[in-house]
Structures are given as C-alpha cells and as structure tokens.
Protein backbone atom coordinates (compact mmCIF):
# COMPACT_ATOMS: atom_id res chain seq x y z
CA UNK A 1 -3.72 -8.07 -6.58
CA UNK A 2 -5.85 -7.57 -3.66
CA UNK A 3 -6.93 -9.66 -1.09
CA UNK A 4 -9.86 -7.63 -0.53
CA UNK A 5 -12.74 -7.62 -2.83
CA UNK A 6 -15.85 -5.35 -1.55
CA UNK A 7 -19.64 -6.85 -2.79
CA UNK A 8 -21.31 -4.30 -4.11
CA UNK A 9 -23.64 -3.40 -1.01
CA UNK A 10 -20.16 -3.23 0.80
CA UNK A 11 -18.60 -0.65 -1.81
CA UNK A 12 -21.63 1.47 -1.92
CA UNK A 13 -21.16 1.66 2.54
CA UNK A 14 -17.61 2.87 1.82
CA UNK A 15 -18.32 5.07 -1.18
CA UNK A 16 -21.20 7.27 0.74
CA UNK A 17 -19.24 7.15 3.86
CA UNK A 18 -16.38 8.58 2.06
CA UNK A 19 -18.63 11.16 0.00
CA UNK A 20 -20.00 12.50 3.68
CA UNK A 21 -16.71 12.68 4.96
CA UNK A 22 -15.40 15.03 2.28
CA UNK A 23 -18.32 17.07 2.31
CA UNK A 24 -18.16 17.63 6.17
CA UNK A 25 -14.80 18.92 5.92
CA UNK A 26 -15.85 21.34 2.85
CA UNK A 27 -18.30 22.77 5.02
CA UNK A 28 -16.82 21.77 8.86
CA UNK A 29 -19.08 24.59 10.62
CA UNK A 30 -21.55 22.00 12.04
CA UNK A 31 -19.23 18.99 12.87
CA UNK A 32 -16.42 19.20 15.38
CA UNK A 33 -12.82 19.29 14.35
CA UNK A 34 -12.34 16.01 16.17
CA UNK A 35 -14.66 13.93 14.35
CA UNK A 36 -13.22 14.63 10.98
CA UNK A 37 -11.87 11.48 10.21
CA UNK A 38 -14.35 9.02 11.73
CA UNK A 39 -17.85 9.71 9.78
CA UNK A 40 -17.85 5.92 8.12
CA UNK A 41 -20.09 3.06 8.34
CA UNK A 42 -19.64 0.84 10.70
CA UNK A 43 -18.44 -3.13 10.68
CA UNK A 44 -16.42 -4.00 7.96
CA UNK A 45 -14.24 -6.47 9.29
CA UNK A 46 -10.95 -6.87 7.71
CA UNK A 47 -11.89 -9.79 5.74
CA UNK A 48 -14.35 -7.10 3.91
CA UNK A 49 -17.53 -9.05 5.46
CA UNK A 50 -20.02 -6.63 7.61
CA UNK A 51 -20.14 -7.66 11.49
CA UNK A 52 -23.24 -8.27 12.64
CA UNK A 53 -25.53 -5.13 13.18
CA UNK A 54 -22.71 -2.96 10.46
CA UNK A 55 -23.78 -1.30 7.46
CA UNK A 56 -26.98 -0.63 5.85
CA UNK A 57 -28.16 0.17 2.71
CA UNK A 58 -27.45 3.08 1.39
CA UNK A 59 -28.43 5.41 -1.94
CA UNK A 60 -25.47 5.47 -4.52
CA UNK A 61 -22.87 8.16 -3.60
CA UNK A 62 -22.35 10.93 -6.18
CA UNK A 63 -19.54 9.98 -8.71
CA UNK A 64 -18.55 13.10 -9.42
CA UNK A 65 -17.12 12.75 -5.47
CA UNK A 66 -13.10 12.18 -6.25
CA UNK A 67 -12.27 8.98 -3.37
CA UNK A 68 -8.90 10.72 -2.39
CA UNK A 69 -8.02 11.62 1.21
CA UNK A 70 -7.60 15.59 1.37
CA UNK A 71 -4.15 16.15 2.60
CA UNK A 72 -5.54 17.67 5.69
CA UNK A 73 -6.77 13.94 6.39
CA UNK A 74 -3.48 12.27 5.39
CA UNK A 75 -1.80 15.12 7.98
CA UNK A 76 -4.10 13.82 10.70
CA UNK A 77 -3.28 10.21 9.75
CA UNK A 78 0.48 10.84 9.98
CA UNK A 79 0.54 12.39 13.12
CA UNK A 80 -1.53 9.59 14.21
CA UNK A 81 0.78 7.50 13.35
CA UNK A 82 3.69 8.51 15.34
CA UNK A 83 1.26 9.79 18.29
CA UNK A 84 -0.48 6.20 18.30
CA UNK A 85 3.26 4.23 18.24
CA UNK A 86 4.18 6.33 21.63
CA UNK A 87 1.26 5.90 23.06
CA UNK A 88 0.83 2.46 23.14
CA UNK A 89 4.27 2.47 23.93
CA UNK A 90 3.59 4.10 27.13
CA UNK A 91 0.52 2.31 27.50
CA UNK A 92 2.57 -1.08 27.12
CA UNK A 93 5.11 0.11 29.30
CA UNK A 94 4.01 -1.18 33.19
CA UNK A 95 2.87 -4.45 32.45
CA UNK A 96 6.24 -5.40 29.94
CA UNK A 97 7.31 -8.97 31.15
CA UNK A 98 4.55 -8.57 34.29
CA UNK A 99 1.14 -11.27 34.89
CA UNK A 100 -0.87 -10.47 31.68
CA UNK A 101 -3.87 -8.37 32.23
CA UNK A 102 -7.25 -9.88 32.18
CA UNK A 103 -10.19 -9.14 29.55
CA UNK A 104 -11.79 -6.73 32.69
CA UNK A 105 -8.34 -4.72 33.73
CA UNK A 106 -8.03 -1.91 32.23
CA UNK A 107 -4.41 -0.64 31.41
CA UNK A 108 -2.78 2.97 32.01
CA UNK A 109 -0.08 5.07 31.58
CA UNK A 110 1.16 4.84 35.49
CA UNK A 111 4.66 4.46 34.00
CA UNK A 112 7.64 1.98 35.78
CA UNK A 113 8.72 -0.65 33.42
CA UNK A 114 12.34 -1.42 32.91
CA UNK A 115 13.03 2.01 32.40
CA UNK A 116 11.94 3.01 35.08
CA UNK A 117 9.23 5.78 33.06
CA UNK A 118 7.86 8.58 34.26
CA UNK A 119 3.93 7.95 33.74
CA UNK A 120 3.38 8.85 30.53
CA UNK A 121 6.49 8.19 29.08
CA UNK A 122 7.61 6.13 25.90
CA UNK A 123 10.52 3.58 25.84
CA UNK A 124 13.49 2.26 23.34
CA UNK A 125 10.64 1.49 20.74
CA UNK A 126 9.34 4.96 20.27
CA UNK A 127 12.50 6.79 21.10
CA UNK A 128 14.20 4.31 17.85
CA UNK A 129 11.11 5.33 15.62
CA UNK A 130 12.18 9.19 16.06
CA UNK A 131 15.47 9.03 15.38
CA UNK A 132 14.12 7.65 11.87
CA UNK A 133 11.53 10.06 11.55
CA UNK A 134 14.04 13.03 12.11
CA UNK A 135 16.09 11.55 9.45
CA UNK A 136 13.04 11.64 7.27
CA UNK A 137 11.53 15.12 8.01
CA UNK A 138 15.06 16.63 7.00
CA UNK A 139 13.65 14.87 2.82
CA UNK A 140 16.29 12.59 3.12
CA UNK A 141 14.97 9.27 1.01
CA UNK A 142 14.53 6.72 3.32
CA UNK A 143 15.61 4.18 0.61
CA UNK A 144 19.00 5.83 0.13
CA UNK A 145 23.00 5.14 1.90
CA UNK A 146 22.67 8.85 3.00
CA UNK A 147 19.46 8.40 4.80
CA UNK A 148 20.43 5.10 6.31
CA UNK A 149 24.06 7.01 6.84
CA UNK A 150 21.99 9.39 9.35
CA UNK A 151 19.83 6.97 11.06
CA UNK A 152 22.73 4.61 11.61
CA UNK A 153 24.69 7.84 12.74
CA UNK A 154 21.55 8.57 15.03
CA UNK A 155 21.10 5.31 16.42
CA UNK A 156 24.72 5.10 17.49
CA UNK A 157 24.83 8.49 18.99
CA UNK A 158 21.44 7.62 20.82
CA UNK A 159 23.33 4.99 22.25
CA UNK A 160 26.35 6.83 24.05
CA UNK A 161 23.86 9.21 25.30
CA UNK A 162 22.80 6.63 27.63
CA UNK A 163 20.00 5.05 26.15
CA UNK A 164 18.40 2.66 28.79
CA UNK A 165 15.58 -0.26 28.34
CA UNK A 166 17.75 -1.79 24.86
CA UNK A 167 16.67 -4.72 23.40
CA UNK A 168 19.47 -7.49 23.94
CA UNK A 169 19.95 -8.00 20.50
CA UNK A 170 20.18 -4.43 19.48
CA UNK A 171 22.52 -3.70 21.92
CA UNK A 172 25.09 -6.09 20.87
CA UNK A 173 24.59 -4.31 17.29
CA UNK A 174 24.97 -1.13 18.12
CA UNK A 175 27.81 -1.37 20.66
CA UNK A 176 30.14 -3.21 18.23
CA UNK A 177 29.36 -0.32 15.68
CA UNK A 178 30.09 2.15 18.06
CA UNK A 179 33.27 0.50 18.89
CA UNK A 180 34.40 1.19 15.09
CA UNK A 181 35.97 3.66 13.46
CA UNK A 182 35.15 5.14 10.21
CA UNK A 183 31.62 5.30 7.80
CA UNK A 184 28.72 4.97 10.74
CA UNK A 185 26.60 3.13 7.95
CA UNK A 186 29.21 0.27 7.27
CA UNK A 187 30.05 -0.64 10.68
CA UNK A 188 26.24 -0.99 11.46
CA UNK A 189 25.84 -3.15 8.60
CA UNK A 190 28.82 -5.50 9.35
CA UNK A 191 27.68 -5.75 13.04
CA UNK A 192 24.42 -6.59 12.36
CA UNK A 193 25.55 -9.14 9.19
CA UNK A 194 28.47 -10.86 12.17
CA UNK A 195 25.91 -11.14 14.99
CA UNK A 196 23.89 -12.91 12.41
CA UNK A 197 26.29 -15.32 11.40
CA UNK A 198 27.66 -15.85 14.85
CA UNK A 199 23.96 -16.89 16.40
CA UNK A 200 21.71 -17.53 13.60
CA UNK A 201 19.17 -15.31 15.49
CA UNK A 202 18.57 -11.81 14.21
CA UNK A 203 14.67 -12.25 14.17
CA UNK A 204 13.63 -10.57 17.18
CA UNK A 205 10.72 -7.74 17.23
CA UNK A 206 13.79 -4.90 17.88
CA UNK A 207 12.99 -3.34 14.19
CA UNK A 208 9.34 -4.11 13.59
CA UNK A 209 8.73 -1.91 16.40
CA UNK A 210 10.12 1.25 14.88
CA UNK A 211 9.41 0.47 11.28
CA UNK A 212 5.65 2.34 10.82
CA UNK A 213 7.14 5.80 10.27
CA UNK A 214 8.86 4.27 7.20
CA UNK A 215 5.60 4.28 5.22
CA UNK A 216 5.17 8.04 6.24
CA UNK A 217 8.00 8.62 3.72
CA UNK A 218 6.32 7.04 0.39
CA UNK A 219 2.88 8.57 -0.04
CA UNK A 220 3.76 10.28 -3.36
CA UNK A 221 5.11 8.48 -6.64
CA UNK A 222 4.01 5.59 -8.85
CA UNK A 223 6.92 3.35 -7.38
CA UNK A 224 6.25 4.35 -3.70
CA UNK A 225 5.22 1.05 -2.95
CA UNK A 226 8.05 -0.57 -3.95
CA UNK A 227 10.95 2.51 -2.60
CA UNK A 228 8.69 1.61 0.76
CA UNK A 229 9.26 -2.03 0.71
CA UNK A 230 13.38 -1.41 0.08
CA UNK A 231 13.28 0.92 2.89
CA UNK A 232 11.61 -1.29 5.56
CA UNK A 233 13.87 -3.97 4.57
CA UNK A 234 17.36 -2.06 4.71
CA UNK A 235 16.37 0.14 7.88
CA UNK A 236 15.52 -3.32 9.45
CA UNK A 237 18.75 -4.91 8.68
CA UNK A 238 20.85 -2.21 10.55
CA UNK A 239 19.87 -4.30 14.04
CA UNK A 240 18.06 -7.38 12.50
CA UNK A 241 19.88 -9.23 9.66
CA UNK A 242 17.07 -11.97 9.49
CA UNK A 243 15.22 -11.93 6.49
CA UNK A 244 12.11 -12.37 8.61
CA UNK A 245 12.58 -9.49 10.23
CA UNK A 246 12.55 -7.00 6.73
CA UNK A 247 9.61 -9.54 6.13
CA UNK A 248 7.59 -8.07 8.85
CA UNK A 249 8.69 -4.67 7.99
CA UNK A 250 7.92 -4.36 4.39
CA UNK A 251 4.02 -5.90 6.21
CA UNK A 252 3.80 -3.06 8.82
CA UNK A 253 5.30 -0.04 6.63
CA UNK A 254 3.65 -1.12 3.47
CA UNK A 255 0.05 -1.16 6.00
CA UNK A 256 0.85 2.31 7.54
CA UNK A 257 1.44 4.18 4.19
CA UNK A 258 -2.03 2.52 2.35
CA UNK A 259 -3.54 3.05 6.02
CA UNK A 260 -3.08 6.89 5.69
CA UNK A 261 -3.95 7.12 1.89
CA UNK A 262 -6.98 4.92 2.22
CA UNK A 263 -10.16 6.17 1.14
CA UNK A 264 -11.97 3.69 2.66
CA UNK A 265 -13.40 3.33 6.18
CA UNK A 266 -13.26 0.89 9.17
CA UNK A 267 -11.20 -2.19 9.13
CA UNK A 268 -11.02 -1.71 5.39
CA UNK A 269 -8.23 0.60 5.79
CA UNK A 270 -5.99 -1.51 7.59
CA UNK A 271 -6.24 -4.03 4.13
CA UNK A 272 -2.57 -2.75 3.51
CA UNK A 273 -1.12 -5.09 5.42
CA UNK A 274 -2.30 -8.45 3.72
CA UNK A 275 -1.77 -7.21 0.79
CA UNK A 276 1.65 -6.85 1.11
CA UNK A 277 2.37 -9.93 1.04
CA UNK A 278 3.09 -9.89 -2.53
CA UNK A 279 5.93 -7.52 -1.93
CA UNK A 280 7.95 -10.15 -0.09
CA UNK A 281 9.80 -13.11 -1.56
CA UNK A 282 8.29 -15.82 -3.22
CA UNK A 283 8.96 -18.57 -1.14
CA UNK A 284 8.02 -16.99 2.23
CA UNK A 285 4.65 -15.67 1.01
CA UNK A 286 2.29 -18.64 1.48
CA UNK A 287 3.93 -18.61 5.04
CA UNK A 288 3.00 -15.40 5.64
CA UNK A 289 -0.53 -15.81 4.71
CA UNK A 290 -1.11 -18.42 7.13
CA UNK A 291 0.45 -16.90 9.94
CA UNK A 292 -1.52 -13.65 9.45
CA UNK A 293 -4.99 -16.33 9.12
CA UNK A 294 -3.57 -17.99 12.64
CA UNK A 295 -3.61 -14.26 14.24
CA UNK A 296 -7.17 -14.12 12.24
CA UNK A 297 -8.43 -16.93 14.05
CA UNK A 298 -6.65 -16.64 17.59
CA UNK A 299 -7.12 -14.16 20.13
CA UNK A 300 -3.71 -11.29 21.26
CA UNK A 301 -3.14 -13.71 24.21
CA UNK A 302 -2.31 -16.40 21.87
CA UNK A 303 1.01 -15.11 20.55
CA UNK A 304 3.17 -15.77 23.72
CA UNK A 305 6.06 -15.54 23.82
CA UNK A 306 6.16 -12.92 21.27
CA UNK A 307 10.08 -11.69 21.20
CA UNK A 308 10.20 -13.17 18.27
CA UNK A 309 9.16 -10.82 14.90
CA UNK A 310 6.51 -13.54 13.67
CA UNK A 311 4.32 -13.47 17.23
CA UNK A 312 4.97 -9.76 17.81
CA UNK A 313 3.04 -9.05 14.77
CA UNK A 314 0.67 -11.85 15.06
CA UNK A 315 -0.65 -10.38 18.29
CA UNK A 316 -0.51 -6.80 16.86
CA UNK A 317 -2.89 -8.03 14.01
CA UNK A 318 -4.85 -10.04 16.08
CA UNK A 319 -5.59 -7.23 18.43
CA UNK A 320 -6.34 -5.19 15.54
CA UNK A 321 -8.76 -7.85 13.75
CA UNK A 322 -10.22 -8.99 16.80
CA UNK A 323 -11.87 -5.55 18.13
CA UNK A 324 -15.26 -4.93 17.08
CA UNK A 325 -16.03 -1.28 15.67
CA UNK A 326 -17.83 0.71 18.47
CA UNK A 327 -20.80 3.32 17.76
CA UNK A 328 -18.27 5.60 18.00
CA UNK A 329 -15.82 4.00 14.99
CA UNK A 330 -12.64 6.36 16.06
CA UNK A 331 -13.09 4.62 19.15
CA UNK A 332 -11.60 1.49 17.99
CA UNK A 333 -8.23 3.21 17.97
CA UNK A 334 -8.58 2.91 21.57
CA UNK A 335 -9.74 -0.34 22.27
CA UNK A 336 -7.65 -2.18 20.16
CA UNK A 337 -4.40 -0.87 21.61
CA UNK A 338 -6.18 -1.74 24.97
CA UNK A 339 -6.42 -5.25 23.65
CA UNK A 340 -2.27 -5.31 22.41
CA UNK A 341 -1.00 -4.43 25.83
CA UNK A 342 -3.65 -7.29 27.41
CA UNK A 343 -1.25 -9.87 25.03
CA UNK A 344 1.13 -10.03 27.79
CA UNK A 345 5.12 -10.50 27.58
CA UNK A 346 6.69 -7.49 25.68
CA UNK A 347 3.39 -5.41 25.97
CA UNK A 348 5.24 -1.87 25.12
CA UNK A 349 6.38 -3.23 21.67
CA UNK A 350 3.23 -5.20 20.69
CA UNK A 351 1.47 -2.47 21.78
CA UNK A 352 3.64 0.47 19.69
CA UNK A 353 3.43 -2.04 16.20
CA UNK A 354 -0.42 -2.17 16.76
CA UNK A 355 -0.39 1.64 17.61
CA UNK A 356 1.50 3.25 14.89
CA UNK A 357 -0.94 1.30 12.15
CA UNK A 358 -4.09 2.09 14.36
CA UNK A 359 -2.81 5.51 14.50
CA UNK A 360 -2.06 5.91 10.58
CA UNK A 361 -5.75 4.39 10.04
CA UNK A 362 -7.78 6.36 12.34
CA UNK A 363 -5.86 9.81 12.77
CA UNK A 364 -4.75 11.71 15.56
CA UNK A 365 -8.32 13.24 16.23
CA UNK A 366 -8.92 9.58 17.05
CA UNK A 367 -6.37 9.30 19.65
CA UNK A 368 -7.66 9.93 23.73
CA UNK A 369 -7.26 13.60 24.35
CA UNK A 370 -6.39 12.00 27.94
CA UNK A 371 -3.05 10.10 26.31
CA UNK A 372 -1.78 13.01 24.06
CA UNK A 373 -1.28 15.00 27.09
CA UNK A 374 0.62 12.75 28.78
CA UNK A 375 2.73 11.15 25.93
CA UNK A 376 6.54 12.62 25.62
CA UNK A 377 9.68 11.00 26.21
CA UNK A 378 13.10 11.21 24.29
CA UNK A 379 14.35 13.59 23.23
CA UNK A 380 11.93 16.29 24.59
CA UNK A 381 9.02 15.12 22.42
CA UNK A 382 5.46 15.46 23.37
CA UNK A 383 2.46 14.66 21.21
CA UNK A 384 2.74 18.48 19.73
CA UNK A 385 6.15 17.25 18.93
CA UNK A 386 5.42 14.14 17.08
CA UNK A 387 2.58 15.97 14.83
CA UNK A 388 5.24 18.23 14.08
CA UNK A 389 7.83 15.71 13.02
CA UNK A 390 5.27 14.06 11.04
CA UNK A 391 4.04 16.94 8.75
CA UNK A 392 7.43 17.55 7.90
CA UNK A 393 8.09 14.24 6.76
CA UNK A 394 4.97 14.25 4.56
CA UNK A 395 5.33 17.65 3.76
C-alpha cells in the first residue's frame, strides 16, 4: 500500500499537469524539445502536501487522457538516470573527504579528487554502475546467475585493468575473487560472504552507489517489482554481504524504476522510494521508516559520516526532500544534487545515489546542458554514451 495518498485538489494538480504534458508532446511544434518532461505543477512535497505558493486550482482534466508516460518520456527518464548518477559523480568528485561546502559555495566539475579526475570526469561509483548497465543492455535479466555471471566477470576484469579510487571494502572483495580460479560468479560470492564473516562489516555505501540502473531493467511485467527487488539485493551482495546494504538497494532501485514510470509530477515521483519499504523484511521495516522520517526532518549536512549505507542514503533523501521546486520545476534536478555534494565526507557517492533517482525523475532534458558536455569517464563514455546504454537496456 502506499504511503502517499493525494487530496483531491492535489490529484486534480497532477492529473491536468499530466494531461498538458501529453498533449504538448502530441503536438511539440510550439514547446521546445527540452521542456518536455517538466510542464507540472509546482510544490508537491514528497509527503504529498503543496509547499507554500504550489498548486492552484485547476478544471478537471479530461478522462479520456490515459496517465501513462509515452515511452519517449520513459527514454528521457532512463538516460537521465545514468547521465544524472555521473554527473553528480563528477560534481561530488573535488570536495570527497575535503571542508564541506557552505549553503553560498557553489560546487563544479574542476575535477582532482582521489583519482586524480580530469574535470569533468566520473569516479569508481559511476564507472561500477556501467559495467552493470552493459550487462543489462546485452537483455541479460538482471535477476538471473548469468547476468550476475557477467557483472561479476566485469567487475573483476575492471579491476586488473587498473581501476583506481576503490572503495576499501570493495577492494578486498574483488581482489580475493580475482585471486581464484574457476566460475567468476562463485568466487565473488564467497569473498564477499568471508569478508563478512571475518569483520562483521559489509554495510558500507560501495553498492548503493551503483544500484539505480538496476530499476532500468524492470519497467515491463506484472512481477517487475518484485524481479527488481531480487536484483538489487543479489547485485549488492557481490561486494556488500550486509543485509542492510540489499536493504538500501531494493529502496534506491525500486525508487528509480517507479521514478521513470511515474505519471505524476514534482516530488510525487520520487514516492517510489518510501514505498518500498514493504519490499524489505519484516523486521527491518519500521526501522527503515524512521530513518527515512530522520532524513525528512534533518538537513544533507546531518548525515556525517556517511560511509556507512544508512547515512549515505539518508543524506541522498534529505537533499532530495529538502529542495524546494523552482519556477522552473526541471530545475530541481539541479539544485538538489547541488545540495548532496554540500553534505560533505564522501560527496561523489552521496551525490551519484541522489543523482541517478533525480535523473530517473526529471529526465535527461532536465540535466545542465553545461554538465552533459563535460561528463565521460570509463570506459570512453560520454553523456551520448550513457543515453545510448540506457535505451538499450529499456529497449
């Protein structure tokens, strides 16, 4: 069940926003290819109540007005997704582990970082992500051994090629694979299950930062939801054996996927994540509630250190919550991954989670025209690149 219940003022905002969004891109001569995912009313915060000065009444939309994205939206959205991970990536990237950036600085791409990066360039987060999403284009199931099989395989491989800027934890995971002989798949596995058992600390933000492209994979089928949540879980548990870990993963993939089939607009389509929560055990859920009403409540800044899975999502989702709709509502793509890399410590991954759902919500139209030229890192990729690798994956 929901979290998110409209009042009917609020449904009749989304419904004609919706309506006028379709029938701009039936007739796109007099609006702007750039805009075509960002004609909605403005202020629905993601509790569903309207921030102050959002919304306004509206006449009833016309019902015979289906309230399903086109697939040239859910294209846009994709792309987005993968464009918006990288992005803040390389937005993230010169202030990781630096003095946190105040409200007034503004961050840029300059590059440096632990890499060191060429300005512009994406790290370890983004360059994990593709090696998934190539796995994925190829219509592998990202549920399945042979999928997992070829991203294991990947990550491995991505490894001897001299990957630099590894998460510690990952690392040790992938290094005692590679050391094995044999099935790529069960070496990762045991790794990650030993490294587990040895130190009792597998929960680190390593696979929540790569996990959005997951959802890409499950936008068709009556049990997508649920093939999505296996996925998240499994592909997290190559590096991170900690249940909290797949936790945050089934959150974030489950959000991306409803984020690009949402028919909804604003912070309304970013409801995916909360609602999730269901997916995930039993016992963990009323945790996970209030740790996603602490991020509510708190500002990015808050959720410091944020290594750990639990804060590196917290200040994702705050970030997210926390920035007010602009005029301009595609605009909110942009300051809200502003507002990930101000949360300090491991700005590059906070900053790629928040991205990748911003990204999936708000399309690649949303994205600065400014960043998508200067995006690209491994293995060759620009932002051309990752739009490419995403319609594939969707088809």
């Amino acid at each position: 069940m929901s979290d998110f219940v409209p009042t009917p003022e609020q449904q009749r905002i989304i419904d004609e926003a919706h309506r006028r969004r379709e029938e701009a891109l039936r007739n796109p001569s007099g609006r702007p290819a750039t805009q075509r995912d960002s004609g909605f009313a403005l202020g629905l915060t993601a509790d569903g109540h309207l921030q102050p000065g959002g919304g306004r009444p509206i006449a009833p939309p016309d019902p015979r007005t289906p309230l399903v994205p086109s697939q040239q939206i859910r294209a846009d959205r994709a792309a987005g997704a993968l464009i918006g991970a990288a992005c803040g990536d390389a937005l993230g990237v010169p202030y990781e582990f630096q003095p946190r950036l105040g409200d007034d600085q503004l961050p840029v791409m300059r590059g440096g970082g632990l890499g060191p990066y060429a300005p512009g360039e994406y790290s370890d987060d983004t360059q994990m992500q593709v090696i998934i999403a190539q796995v994925a284009a190829t219509g592998l199931a990202l549920d399945e051994d042979n999928a997992q099989r070829a991203i294991a395989e990947g990550f491995i491989g991505w490894v001897a090629s001299g990957a630099s800027d590894i998460g510690a934890q990952t690392r040790r995971v992938l290094y005692t694979a590679r050391m094995e002989r044999g099935d790529a798949l069960t070496a990762i596995r045991a790794a990650s299950r030993e490294l587990h058992q040895q130190t009792g600390l597998s929960a680190g933000n390593g696979s929540l930062m790569r996990t959005g492209v997951v959802g890409l994979g499950f936008l068709n089928g009556t049990d997508a939801v649920y093939r999505c949540r296996d996925a998240a879980r499994a592909i997290s548990s190559l590096t991170h054996y900690d249940a909290l870990a797949g936790d945050a993963c089934v959150l974030w993939s489950e959000g991306v996927r409803k984020a690009v089939l949402a028919s909804g607009p604003s912070l309304w389509r970013f409801g995916g994540v909360r609602d999730a929560v269901h997916l995930l055990p039993a016992e963990r859920q009323a945790q996970w509630r209030a740790w996603l009403d602490e991020a509510q409540e708190k500002p990015p800044h808050a959720f410091q250190p944020n290594g750990f899975v639990v804060p590196a999502l917290q200040a994702a989702w705050s970030a997210i919550y926390h920035t007010r709709i602009p005029d301009r509502p595609e605009d909110h793509f942009r300051l809200a991954l502003e507002a990930a890399v101000r949360a300090g410590d491991d700005t590059d991954t906070v900053a790629a989670i928040a991205g990748v759902l911003l990204g999936a919500a708000w399309g690649r139209a949303a994205i600065p025209a400014e960043w998508q030229r200067t995006v690209h890192g491994w293995p060759g990729l620009n932002a051309d690149g990752l739009a490419s690798l995403a319609t594939r994956i969707i088809g």
